[in-house]
N, C-alpha and C. Protein backbone atom coordinates (compact mmCIF):
# COMPACT_ATOMS: atom_id res chain seq x y z
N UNK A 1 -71.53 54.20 100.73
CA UNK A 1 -70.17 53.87 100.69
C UNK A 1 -69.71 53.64 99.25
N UNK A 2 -68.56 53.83 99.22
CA UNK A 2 -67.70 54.07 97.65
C UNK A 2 -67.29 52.72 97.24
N UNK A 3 -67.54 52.33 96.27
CA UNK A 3 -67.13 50.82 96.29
C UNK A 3 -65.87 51.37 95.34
N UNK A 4 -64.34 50.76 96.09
CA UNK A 4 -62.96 50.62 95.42
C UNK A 4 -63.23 49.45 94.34
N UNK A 5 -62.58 50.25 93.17
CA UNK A 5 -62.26 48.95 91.85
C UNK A 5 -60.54 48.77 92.04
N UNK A 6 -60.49 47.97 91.85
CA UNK A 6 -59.33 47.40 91.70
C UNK A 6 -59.21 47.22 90.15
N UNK A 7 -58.07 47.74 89.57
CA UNK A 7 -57.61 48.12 88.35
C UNK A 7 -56.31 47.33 88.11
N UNK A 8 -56.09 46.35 87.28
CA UNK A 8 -55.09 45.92 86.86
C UNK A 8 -54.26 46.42 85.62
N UNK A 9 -52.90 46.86 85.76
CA UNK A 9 -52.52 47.11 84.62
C UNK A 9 -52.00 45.76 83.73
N UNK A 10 -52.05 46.62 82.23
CA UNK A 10 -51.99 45.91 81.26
C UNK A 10 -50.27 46.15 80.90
N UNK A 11 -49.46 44.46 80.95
CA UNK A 11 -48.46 44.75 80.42
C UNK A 11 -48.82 44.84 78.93
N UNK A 12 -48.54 45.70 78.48
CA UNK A 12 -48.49 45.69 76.81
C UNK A 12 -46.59 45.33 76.57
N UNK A 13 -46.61 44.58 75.40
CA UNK A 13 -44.96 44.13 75.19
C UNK A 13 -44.90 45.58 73.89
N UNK A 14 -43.81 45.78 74.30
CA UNK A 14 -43.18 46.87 73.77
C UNK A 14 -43.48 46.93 72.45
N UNK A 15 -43.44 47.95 71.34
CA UNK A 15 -43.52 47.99 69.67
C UNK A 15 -42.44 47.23 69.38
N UNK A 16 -41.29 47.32 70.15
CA UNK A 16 -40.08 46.87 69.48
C UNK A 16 -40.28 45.18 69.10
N UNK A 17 -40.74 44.54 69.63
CA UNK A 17 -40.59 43.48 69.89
C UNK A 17 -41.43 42.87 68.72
N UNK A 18 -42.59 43.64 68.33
CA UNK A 18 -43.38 43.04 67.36
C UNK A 18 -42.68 43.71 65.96
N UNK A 19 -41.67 44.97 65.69
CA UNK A 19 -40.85 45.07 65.32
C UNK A 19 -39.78 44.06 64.45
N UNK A 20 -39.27 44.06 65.89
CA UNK A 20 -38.28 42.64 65.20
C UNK A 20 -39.17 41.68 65.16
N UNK A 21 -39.67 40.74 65.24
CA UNK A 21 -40.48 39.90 64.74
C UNK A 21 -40.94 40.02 63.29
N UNK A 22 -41.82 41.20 63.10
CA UNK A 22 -41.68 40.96 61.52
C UNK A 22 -40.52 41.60 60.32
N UNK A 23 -39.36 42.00 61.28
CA UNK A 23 -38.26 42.42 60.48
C UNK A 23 -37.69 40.67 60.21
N UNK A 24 -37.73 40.09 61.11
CA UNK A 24 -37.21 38.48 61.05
C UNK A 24 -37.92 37.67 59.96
N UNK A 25 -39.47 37.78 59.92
CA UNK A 25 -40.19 37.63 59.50
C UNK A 25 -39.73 37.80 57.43
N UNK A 26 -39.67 39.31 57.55
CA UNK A 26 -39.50 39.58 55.98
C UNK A 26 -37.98 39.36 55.23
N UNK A 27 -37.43 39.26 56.51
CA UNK A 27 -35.87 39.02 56.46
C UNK A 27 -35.86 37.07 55.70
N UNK A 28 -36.69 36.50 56.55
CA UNK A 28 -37.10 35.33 56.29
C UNK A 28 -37.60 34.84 54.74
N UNK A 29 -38.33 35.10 54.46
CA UNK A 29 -39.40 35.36 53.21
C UNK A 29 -38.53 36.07 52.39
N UNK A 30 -37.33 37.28 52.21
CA UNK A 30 -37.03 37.21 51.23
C UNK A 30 -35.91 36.45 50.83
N UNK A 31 -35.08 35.94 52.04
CA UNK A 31 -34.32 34.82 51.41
C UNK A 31 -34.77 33.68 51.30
N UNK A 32 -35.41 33.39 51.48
CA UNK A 32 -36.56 32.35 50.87
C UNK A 32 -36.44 31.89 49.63
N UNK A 33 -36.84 33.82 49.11
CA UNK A 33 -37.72 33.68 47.72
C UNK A 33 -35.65 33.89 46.80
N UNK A 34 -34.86 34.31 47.12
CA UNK A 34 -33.77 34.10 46.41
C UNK A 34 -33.32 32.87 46.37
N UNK A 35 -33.06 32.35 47.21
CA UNK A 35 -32.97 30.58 47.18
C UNK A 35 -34.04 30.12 46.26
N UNK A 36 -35.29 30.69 46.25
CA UNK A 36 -35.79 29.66 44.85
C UNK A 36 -35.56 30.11 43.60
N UNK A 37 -35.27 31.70 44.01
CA UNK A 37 -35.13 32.29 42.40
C UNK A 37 -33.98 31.27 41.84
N UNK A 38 -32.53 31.55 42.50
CA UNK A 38 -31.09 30.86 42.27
C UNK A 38 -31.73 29.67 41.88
N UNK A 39 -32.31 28.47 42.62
CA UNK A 39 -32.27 27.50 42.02
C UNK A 39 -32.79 27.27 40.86
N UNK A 40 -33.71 28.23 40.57
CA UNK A 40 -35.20 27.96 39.20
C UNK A 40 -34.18 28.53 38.26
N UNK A 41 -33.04 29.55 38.47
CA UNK A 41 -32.54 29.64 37.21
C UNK A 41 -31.49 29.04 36.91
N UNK A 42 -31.10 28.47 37.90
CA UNK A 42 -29.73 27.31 37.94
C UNK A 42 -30.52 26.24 36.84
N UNK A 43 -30.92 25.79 37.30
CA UNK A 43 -32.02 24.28 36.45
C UNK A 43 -32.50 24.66 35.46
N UNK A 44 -33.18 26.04 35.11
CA UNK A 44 -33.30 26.79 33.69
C UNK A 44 -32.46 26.89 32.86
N UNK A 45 -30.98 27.07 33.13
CA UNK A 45 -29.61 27.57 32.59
C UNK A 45 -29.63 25.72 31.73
N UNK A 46 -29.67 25.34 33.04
CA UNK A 46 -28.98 23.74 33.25
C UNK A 46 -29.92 23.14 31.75
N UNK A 47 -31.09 23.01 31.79
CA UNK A 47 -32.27 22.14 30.89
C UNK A 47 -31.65 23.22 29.44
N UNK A 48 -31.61 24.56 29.31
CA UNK A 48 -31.54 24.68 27.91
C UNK A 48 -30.26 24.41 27.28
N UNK A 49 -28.97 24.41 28.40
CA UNK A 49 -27.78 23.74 27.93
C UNK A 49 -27.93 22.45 27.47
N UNK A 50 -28.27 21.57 28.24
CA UNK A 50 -28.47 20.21 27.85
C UNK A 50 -29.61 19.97 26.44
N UNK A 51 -30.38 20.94 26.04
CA UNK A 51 -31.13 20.78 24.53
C UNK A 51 -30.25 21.28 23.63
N UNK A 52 -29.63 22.38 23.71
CA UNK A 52 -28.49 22.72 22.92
C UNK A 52 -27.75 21.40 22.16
N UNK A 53 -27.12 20.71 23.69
CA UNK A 53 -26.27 19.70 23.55
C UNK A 53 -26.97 19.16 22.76
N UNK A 54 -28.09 18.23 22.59
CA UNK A 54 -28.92 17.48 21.96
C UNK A 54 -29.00 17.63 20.39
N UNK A 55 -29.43 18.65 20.57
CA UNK A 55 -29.86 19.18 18.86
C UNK A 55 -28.41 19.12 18.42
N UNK A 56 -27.33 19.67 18.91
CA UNK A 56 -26.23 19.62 18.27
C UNK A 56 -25.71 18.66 17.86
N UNK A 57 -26.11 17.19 18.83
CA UNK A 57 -25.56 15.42 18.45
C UNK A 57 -26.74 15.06 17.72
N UNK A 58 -27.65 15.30 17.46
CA UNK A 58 -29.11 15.00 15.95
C UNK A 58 -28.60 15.51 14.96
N UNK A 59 -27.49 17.20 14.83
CA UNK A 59 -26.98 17.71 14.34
C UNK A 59 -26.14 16.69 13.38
N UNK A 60 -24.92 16.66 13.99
CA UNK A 60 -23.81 15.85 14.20
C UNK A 60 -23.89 14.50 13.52
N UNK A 61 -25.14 13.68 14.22
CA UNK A 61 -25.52 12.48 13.24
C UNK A 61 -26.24 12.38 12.02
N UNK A 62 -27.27 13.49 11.73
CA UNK A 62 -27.27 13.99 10.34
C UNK A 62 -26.36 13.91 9.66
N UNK A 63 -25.63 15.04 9.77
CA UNK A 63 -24.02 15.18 9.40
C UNK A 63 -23.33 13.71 8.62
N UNK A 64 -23.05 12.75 9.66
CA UNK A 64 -22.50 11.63 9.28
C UNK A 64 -23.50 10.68 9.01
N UNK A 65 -24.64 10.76 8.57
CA UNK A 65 -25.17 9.86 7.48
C UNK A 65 -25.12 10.80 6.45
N UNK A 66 -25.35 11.84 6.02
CA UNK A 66 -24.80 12.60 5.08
C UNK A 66 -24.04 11.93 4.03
N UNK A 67 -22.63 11.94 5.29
CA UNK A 67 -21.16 11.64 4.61
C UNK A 67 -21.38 10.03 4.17
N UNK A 68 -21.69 9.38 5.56
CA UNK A 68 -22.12 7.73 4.56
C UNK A 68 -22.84 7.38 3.65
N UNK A 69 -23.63 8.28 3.06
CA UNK A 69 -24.29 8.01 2.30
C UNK A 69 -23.92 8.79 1.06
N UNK A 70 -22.72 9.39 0.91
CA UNK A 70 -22.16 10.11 -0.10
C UNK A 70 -22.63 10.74 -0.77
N UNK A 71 -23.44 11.72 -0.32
CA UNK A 71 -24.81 12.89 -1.06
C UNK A 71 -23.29 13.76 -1.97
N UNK A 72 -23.66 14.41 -2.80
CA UNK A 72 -23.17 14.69 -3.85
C UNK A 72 -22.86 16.11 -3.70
N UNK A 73 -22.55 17.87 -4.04
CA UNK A 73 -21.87 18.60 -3.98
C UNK A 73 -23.69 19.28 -4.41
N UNK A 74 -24.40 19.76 -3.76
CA UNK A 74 -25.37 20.49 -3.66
C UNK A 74 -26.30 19.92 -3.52
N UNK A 75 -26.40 18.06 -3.37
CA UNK A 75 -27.26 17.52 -3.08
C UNK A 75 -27.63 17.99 -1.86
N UNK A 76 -28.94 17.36 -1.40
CA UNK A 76 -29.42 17.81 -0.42
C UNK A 76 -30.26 16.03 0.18
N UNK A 77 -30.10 15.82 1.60
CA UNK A 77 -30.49 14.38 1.95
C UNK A 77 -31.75 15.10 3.53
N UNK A 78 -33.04 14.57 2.87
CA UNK A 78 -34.20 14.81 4.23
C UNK A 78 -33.83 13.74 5.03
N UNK A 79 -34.21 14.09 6.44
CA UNK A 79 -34.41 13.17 7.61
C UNK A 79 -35.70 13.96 8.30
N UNK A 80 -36.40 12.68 9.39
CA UNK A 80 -37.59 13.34 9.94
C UNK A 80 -37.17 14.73 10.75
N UNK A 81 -35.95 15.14 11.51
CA UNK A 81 -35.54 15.82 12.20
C UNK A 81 -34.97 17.35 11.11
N UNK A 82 -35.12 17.17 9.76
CA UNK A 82 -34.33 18.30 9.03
C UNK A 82 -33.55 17.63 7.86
N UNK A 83 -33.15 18.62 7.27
CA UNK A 83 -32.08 18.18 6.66
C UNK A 83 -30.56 18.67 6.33
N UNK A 84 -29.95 17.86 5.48
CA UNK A 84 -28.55 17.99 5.33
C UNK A 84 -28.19 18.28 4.28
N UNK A 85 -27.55 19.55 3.87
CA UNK A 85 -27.23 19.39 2.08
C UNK A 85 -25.45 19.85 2.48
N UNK A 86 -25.13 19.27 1.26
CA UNK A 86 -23.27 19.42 1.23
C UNK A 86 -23.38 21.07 -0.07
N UNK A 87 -22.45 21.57 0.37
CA UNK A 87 -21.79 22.38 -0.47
C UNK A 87 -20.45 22.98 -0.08
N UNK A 88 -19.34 21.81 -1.23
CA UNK A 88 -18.05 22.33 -1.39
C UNK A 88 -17.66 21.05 -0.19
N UNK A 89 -16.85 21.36 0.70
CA UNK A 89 -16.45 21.04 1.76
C UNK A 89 -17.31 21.27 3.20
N UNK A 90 -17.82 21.70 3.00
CA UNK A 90 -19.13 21.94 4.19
C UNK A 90 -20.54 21.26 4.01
N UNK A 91 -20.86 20.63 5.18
CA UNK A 91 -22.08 19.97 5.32
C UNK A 91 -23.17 20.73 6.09
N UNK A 92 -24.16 21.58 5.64
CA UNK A 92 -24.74 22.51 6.60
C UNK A 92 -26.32 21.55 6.34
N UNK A 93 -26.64 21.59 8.03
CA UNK A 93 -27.82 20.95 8.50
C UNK A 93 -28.65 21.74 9.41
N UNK A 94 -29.65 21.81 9.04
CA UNK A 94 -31.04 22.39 9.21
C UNK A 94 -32.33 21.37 9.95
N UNK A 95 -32.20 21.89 11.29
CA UNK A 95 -33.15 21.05 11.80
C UNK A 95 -34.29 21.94 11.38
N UNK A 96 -35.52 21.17 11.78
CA UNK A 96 -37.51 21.18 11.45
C UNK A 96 -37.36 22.46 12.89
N UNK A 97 -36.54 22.96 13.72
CA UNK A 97 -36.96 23.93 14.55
C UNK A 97 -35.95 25.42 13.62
N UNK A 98 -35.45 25.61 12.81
CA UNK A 98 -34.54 26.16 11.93
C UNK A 98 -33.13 26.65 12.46
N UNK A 99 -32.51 25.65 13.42
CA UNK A 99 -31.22 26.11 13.29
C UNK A 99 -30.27 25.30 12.76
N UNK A 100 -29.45 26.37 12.13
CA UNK A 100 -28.63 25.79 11.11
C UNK A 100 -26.82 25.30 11.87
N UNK A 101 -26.86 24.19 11.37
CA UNK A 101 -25.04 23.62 11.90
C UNK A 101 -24.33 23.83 10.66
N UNK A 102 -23.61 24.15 10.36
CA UNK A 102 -22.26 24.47 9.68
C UNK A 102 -21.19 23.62 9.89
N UNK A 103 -21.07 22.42 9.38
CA UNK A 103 -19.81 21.62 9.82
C UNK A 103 -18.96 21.53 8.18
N UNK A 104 -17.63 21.65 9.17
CA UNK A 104 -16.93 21.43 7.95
C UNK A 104 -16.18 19.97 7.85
N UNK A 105 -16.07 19.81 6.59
CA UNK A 105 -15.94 17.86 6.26
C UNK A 105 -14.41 17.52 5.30
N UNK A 106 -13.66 17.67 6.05
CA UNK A 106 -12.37 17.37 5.15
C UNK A 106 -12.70 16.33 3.92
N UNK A 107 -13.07 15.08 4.34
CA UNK A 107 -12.97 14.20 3.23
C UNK A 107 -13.97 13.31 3.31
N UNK A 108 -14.45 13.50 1.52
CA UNK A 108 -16.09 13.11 1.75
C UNK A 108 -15.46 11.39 1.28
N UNK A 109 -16.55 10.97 1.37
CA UNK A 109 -16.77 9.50 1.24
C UNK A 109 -16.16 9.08 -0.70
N UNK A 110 -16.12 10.20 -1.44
CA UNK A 110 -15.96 10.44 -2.82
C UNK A 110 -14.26 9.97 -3.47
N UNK A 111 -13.57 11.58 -2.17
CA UNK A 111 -12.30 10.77 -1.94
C UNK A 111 -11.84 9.73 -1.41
N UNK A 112 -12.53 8.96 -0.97
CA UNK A 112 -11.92 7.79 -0.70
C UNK A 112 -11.90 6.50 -0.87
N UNK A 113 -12.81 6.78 -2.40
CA UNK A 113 -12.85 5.32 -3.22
C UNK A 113 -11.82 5.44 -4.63
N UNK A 114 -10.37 4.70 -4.32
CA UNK A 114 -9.78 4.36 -5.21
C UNK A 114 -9.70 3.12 -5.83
């Protein structure tokens, strides 16, 4: 006698389905990775603005000890951060990383001892 097997089929779930899944998947993961890009260069933008700012007020206060201290018309005055030399009407300061400020100084400390 024939022995009957009994055969169960296999639902298999469709291609589609594993499909969308990893279309969701990569859809996922790459906005992900733009949300961190945006932020890493938001806060990148953000940190070298704010050193700018910085160096420019080290700048700035160079500058006006400069003037208080009434350095002379090609003198030149060191600080640990750079220095400051006057020529003419302009006070140009040079920080220790080499950028140069250009400020101009209506009235030095010179004119204004009568």
């Amino acid at each position: 006698m024939k022995k009957l097997r009994l055969v169960k089929k296999q639902n298999r779930q469709p291609s589609r389905t594993q499909g969308d899944l990893l279309f969701s998947a990569l859809t996922f993961l790459i906005l992900a990775g733009v949300l961190v890009t945006g932020q890493l260069l938001y806060y990148y933008g953000n940190a070298v603005s704010n050193s700018n700012i910085v160096q420019q007020n080290k700048a700035q206060a160079m500058k006006n000890m400069a003037i208080a201290n009434d350095i002379q018309n090609g003198q030149q005055f060191e600080f640990n951060l750079g220095q400051a030399k006057r020529k003419g009407q302009r006070c140009i300061v040079t920080l220790k990383n080499q950028r140069n400020y250009d400020f101009f100084v209506e009235e030095w400390q010179t004119s204004k001892k009568d």
